[in-house]
N, C-alpha and C. Protein backbone atom coordinates (compact mmCIF):
# COMPACT_ATOMS: atom_id res chain seq x y z
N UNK A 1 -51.35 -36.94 12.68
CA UNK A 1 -50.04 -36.73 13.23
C UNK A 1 -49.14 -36.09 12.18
N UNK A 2 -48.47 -35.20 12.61
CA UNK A 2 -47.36 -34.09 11.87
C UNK A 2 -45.72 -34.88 12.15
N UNK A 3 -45.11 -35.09 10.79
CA UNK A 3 -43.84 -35.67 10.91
C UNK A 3 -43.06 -34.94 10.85
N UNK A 4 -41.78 -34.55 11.25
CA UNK A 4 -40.93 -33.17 11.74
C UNK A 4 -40.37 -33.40 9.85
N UNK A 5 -39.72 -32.57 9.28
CA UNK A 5 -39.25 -32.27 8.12
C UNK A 5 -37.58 -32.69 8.49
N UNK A 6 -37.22 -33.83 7.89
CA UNK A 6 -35.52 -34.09 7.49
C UNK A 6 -35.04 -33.22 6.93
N UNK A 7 -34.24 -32.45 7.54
CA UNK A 7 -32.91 -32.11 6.35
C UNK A 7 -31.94 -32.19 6.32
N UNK A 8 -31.25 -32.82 5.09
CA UNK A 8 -29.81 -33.19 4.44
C UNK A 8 -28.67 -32.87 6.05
N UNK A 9 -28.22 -33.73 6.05
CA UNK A 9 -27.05 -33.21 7.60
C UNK A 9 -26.06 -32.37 6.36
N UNK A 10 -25.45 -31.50 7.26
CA UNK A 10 -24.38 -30.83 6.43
C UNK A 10 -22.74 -31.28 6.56
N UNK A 11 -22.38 -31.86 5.86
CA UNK A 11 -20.90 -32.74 5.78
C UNK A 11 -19.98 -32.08 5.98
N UNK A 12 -19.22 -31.99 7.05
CA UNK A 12 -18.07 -31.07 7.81
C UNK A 12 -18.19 -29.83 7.29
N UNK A 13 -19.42 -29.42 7.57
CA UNK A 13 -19.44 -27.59 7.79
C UNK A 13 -19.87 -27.22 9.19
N UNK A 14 -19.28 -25.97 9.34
CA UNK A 14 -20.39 -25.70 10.52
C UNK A 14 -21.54 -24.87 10.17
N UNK A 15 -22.13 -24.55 10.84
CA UNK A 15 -23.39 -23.29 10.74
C UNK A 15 -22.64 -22.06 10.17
N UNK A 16 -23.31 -21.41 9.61
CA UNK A 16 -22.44 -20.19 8.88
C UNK A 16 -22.60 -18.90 9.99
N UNK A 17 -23.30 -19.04 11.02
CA UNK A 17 -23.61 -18.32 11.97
C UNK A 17 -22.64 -18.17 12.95
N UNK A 18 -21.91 -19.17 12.87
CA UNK A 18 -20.93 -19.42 13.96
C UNK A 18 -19.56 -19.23 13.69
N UNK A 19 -18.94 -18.99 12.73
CA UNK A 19 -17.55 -19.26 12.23
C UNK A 19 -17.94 -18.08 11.03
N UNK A 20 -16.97 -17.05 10.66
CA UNK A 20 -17.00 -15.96 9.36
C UNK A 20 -16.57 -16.51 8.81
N UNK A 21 -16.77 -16.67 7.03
CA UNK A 21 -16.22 -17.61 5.88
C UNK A 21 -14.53 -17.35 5.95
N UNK A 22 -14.06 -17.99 5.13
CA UNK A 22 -12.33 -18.13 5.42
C UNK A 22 -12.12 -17.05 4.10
N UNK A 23 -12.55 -16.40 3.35
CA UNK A 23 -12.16 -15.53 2.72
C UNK A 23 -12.24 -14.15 3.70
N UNK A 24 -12.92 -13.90 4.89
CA UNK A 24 -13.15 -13.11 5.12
C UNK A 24 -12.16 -12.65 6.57
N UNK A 25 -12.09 -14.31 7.21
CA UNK A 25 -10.92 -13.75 7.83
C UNK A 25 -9.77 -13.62 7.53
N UNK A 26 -9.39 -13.97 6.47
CA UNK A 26 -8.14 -13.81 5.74
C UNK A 26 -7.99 -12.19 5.61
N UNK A 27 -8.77 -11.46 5.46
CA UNK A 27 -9.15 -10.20 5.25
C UNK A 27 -9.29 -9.30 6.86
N UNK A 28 -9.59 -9.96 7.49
CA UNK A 28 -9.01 -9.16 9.15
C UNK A 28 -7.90 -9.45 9.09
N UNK A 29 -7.46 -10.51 9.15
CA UNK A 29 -5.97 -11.03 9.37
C UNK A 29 -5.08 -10.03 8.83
N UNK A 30 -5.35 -10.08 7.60
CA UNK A 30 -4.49 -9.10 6.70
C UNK A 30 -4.65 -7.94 7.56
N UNK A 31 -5.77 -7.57 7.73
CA UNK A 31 -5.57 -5.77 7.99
C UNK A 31 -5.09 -5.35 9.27
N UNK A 32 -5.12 -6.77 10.66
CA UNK A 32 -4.52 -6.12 11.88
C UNK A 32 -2.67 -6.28 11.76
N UNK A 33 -2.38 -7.29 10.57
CA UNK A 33 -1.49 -7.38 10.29
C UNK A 33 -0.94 -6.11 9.95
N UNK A 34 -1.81 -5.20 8.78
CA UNK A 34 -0.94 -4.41 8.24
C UNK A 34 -0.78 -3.16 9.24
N UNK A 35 -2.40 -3.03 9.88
CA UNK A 35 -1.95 -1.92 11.30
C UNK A 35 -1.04 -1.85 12.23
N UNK A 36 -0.81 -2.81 12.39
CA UNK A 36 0.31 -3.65 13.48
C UNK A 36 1.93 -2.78 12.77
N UNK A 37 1.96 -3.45 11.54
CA UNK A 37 3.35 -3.33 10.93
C UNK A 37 3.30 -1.95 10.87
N UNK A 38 2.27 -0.88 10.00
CA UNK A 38 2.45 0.68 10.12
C UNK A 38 2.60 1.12 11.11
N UNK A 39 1.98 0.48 12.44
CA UNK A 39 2.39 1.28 13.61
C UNK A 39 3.89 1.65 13.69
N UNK A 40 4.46 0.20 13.71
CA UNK A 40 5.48 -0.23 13.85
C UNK A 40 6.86 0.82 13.46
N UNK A 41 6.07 1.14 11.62
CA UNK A 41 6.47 1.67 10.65
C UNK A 41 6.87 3.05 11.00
N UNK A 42 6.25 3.90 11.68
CA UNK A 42 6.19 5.23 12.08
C UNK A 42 6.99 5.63 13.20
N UNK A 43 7.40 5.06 13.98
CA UNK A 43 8.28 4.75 14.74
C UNK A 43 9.48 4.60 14.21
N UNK A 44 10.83 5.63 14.15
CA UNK A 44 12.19 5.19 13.54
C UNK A 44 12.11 4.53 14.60
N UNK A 45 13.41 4.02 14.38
CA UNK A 45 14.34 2.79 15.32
C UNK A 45 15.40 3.64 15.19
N UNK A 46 16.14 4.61 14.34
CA UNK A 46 17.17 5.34 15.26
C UNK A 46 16.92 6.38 16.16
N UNK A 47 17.44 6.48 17.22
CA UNK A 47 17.26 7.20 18.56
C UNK A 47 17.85 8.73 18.19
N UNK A 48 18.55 9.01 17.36
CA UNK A 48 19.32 10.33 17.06
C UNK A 48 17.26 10.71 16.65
N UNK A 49 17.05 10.09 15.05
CA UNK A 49 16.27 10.63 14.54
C UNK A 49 14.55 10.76 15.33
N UNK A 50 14.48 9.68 16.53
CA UNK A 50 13.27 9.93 17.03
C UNK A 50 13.68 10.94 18.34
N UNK A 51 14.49 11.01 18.85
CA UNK A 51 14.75 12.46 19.55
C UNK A 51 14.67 13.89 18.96
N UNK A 52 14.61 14.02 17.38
CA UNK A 52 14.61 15.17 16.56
C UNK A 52 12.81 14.55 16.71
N UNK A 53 12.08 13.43 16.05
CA UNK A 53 11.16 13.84 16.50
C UNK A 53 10.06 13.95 17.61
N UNK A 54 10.49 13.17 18.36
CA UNK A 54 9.83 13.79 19.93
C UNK A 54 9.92 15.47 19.72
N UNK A 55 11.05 16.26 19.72
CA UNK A 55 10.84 17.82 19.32
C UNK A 55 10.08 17.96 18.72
N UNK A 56 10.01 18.06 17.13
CA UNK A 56 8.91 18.00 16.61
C UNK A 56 7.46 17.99 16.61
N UNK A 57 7.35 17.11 17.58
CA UNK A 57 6.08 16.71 17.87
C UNK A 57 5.47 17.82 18.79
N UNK A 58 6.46 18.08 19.77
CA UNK A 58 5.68 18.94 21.15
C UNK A 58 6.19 20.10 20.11
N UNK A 59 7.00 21.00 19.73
CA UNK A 59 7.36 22.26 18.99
C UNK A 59 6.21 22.65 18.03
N UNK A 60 6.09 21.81 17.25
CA UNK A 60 5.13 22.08 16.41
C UNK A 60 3.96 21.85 16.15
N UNK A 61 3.94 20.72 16.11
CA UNK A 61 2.77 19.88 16.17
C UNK A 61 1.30 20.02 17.26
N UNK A 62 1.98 20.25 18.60
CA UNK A 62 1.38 20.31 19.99
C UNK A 62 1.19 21.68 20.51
N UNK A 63 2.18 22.01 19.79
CA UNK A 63 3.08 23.98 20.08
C UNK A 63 2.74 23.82 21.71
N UNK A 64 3.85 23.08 22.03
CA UNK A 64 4.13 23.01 23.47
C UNK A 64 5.15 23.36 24.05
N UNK A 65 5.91 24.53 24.26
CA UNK A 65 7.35 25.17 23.96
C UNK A 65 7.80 24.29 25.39
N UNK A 66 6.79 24.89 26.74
CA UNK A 66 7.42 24.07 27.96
C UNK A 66 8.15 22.15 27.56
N UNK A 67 6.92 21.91 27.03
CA UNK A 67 7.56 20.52 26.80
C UNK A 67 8.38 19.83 26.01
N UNK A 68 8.79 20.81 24.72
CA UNK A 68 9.72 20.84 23.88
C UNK A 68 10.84 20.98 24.40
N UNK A 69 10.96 21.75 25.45
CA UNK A 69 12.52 22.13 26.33
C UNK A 69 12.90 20.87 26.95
N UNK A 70 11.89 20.05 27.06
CA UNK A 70 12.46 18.55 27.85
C UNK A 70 13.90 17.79 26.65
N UNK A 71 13.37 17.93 25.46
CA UNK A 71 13.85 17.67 24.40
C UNK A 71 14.92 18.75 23.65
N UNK A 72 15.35 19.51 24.44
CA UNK A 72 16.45 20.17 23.96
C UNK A 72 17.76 20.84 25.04
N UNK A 73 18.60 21.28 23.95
CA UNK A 73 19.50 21.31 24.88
C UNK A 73 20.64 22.39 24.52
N UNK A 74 21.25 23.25 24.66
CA UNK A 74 21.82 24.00 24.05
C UNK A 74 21.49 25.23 23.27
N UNK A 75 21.79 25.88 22.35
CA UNK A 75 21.52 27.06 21.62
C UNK A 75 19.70 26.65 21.45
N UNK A 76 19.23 25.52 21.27
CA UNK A 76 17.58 25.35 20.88
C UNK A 76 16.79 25.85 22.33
N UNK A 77 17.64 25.36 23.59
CA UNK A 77 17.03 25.66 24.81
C UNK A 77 16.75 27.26 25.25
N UNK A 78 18.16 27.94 24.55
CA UNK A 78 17.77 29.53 24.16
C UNK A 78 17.15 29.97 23.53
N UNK A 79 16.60 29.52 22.71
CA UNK A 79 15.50 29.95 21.45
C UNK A 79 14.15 30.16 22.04
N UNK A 80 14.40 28.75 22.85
CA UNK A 80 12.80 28.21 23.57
C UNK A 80 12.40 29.25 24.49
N UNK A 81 13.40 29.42 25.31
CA UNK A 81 13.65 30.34 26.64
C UNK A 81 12.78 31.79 26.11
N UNK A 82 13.46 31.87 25.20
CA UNK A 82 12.95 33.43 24.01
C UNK A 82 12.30 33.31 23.79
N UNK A 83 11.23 32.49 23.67
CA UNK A 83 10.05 32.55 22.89
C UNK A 83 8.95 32.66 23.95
N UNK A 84 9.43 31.87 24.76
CA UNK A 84 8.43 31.67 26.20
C UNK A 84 8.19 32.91 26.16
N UNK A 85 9.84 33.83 26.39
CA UNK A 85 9.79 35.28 27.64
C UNK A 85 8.91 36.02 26.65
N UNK A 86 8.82 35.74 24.96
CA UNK A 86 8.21 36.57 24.32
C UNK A 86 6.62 36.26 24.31
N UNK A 87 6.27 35.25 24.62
CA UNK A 87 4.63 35.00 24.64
C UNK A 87 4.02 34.98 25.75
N UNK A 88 5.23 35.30 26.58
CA UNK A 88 4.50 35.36 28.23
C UNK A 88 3.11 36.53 28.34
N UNK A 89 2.28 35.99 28.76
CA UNK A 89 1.01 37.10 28.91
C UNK A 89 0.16 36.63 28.30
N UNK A 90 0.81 36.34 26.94
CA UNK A 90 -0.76 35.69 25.73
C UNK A 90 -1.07 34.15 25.91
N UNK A 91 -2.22 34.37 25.82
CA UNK A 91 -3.07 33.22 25.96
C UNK A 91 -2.91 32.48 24.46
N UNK A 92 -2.37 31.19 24.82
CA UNK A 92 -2.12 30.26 23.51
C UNK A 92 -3.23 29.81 22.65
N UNK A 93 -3.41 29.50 21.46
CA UNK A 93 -4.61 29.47 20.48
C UNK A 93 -5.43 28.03 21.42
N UNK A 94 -6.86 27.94 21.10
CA UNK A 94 -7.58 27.12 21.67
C UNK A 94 -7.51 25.73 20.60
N UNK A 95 -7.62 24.98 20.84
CA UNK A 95 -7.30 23.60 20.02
C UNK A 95 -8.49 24.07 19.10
N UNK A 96 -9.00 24.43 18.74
CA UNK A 96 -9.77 24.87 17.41
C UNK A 96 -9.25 25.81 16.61
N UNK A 97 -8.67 26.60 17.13
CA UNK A 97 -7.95 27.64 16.35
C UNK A 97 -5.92 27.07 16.23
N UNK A 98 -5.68 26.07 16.65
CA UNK A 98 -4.47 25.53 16.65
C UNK A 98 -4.40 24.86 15.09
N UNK A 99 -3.40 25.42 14.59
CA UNK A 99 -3.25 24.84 13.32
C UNK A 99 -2.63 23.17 13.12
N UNK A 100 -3.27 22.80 12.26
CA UNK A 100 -3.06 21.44 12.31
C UNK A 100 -1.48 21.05 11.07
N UNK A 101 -0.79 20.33 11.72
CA UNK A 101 0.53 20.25 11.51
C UNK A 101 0.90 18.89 11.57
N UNK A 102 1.79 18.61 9.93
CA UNK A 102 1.77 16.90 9.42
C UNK A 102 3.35 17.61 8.78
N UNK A 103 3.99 16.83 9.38
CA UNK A 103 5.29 17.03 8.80
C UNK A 103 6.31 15.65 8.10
N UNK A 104 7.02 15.16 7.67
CA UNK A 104 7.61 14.13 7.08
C UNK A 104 9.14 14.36 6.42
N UNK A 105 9.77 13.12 7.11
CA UNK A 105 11.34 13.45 7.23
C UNK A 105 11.88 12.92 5.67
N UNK A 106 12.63 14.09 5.33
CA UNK A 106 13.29 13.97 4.18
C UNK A 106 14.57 13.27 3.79
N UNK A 107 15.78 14.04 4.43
CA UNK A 107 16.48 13.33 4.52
C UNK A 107 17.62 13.55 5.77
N UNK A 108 19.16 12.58 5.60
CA UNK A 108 19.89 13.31 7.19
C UNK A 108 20.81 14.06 6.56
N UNK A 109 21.55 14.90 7.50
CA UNK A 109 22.47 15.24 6.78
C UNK A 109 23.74 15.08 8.38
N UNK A 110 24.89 14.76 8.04
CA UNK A 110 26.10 14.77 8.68
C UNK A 110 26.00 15.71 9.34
N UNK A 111 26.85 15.48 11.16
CA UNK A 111 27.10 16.12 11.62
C UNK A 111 28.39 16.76 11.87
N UNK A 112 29.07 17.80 12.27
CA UNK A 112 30.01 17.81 12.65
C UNK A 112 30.78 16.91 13.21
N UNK A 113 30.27 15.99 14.15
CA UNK A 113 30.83 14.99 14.89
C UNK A 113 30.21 13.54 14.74
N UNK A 114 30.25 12.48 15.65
CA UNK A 114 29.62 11.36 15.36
C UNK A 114 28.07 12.14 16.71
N UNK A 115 28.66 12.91 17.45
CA UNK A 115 27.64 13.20 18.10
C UNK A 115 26.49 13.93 17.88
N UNK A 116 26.78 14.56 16.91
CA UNK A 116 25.51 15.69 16.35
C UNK A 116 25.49 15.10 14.54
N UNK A 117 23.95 14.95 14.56
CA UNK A 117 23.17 14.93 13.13
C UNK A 117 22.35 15.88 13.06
N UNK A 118 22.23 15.78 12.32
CA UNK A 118 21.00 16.91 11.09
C UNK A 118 19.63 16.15 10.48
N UNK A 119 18.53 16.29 10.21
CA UNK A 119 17.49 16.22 9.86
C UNK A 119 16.57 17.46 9.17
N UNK A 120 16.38 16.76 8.10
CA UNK A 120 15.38 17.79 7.33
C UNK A 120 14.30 16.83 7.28
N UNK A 121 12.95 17.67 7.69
CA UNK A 121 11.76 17.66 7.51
C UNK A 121 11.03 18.73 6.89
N UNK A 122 9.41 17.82 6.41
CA UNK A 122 8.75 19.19 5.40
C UNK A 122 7.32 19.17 6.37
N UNK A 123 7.16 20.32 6.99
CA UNK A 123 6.43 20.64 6.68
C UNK A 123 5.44 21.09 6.69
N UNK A 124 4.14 20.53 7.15
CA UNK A 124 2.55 21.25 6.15
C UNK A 124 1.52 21.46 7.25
N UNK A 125 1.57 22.80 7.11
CA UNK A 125 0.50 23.84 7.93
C UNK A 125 -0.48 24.17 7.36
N UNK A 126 -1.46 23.13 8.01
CA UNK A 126 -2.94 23.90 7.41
C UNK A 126 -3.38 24.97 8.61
N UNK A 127 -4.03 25.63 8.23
CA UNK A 127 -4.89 27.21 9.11
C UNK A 127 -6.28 27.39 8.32
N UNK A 128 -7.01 27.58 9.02
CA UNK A 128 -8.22 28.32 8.52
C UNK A 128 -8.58 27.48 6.72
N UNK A 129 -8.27 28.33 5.72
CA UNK A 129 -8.79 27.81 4.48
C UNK A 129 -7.35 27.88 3.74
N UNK A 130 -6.04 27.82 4.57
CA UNK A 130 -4.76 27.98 4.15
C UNK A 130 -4.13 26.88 4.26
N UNK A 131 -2.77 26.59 3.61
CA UNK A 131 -1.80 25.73 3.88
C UNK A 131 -0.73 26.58 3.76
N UNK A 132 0.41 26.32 4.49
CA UNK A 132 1.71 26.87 4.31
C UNK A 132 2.58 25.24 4.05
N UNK A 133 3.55 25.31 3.24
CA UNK A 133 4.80 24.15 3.10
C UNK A 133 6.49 24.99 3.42
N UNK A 134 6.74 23.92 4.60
CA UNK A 134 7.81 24.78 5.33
C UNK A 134 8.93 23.19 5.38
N UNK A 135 10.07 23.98 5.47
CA UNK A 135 11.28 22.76 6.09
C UNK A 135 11.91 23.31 7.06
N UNK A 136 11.98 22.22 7.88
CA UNK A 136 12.68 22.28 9.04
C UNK A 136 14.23 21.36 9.49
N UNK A 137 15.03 22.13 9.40
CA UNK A 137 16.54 21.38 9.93
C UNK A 137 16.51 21.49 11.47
N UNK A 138 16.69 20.13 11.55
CA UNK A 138 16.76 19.91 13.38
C UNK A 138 18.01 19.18 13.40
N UNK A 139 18.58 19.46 14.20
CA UNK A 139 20.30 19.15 14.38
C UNK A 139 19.92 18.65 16.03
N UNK A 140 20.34 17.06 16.11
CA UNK A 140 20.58 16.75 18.12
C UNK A 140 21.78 16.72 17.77
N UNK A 141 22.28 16.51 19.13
CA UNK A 141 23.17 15.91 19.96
C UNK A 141 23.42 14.72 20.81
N UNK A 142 24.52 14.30 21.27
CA UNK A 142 23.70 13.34 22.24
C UNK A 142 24.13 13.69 24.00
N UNK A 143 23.19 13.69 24.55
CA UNK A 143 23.45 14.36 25.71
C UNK A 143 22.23 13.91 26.86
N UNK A 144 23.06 13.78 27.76
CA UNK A 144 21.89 13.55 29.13
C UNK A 144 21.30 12.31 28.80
N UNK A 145 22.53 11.49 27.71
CA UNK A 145 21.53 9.45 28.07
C UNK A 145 21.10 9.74 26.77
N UNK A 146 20.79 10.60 26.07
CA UNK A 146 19.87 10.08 24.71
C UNK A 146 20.03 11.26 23.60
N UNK A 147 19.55 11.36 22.79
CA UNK A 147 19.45 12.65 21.88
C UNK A 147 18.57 13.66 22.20
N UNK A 148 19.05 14.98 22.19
CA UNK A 148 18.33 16.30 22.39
C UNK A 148 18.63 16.86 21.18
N UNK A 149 17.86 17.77 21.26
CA UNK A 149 17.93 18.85 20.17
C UNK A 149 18.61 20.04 20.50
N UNK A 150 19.90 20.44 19.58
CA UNK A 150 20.50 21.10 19.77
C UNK A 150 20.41 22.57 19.25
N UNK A 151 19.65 22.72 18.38
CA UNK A 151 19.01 23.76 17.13
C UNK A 151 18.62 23.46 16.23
N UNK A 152 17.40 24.11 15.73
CA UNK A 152 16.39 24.12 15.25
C UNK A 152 15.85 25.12 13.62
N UNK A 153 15.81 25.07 12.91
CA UNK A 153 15.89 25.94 12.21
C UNK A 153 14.63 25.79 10.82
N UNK A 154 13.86 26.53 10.43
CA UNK A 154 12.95 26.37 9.25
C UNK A 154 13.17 26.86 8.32
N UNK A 155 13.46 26.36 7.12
CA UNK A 155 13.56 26.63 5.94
C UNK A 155 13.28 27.41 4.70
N UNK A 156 13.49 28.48 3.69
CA UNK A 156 12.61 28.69 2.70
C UNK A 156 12.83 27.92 1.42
């Protein structure tokens, strides 16, 4: 007859199979924590400055002129208008040939009024085996419930 083999009970542990060691969730914890907060992070909380970049985003970034016009309003809505009537016919670059575009806000600058601010952003156009570094002054307003963009302008 074969006697089964005792072993030692294990004193308030569990199976290591079942539970990840506590150094390790400390270490998820941390990191959905910190994703969580950068999300968070990227996102202004003032409405002047995330209406300059909603523009941004579709203008440049997306080079979505139709949908950039949602986001503007005034002398920028003429610009837009112009640019349309000027690219009407051509076929827009294919998302492979669309240059990839990372821009980052510098600083504000005063508006004429409490209603219109200023924003400078930089920036960075990669193409092909190129980069260009550009600034952009975006001036809203506030108009129609929220901030639009009132003009637009890039820098040397």
């Amino acid at each position: 007859m074969v006697w089964p083999t005792v072993r030692p009970a294990r004193s308030g542990r569990t199976p290591p199979s079942s539970v990840a060691p506590a150094p390790f969730r400390q270490w998820i914890l941390a990191s959905v924590f910190l994703v969580v907060t950068t999300g968070l992070a990227c996102e202004p909380t003032d409405p002047a400055r995330a209406g300059a970049e909603r523009f941004i985003d579709r203008y440049y970034v997306e080079i979505d002129l139709p949908a950039a016009k949602d986001h503007a309003v005034g002398f920028a809505l003429v610009k837009l208008d112009r640019e349309i009537g000027l690219l009407e016919g051509i076929d827009g670059p294919e998302s492979s040939g669309k240059p990839d575009v990372n821009y980052r806000f510098l600083t504000e600058r005063a508006g004429s009024d409490a209603d219109h601010r200023g924003f400078l952003y930089e920036l960075t156009i990669h193409f092909g085996g190129g980069q260009v570094v550009r600034r952009a002054l975006v001036t809203v307003q506030e108009a129609d419930g929220g901030w639009r963009v009132a003009n637009f302008q890039e820098l040397d």
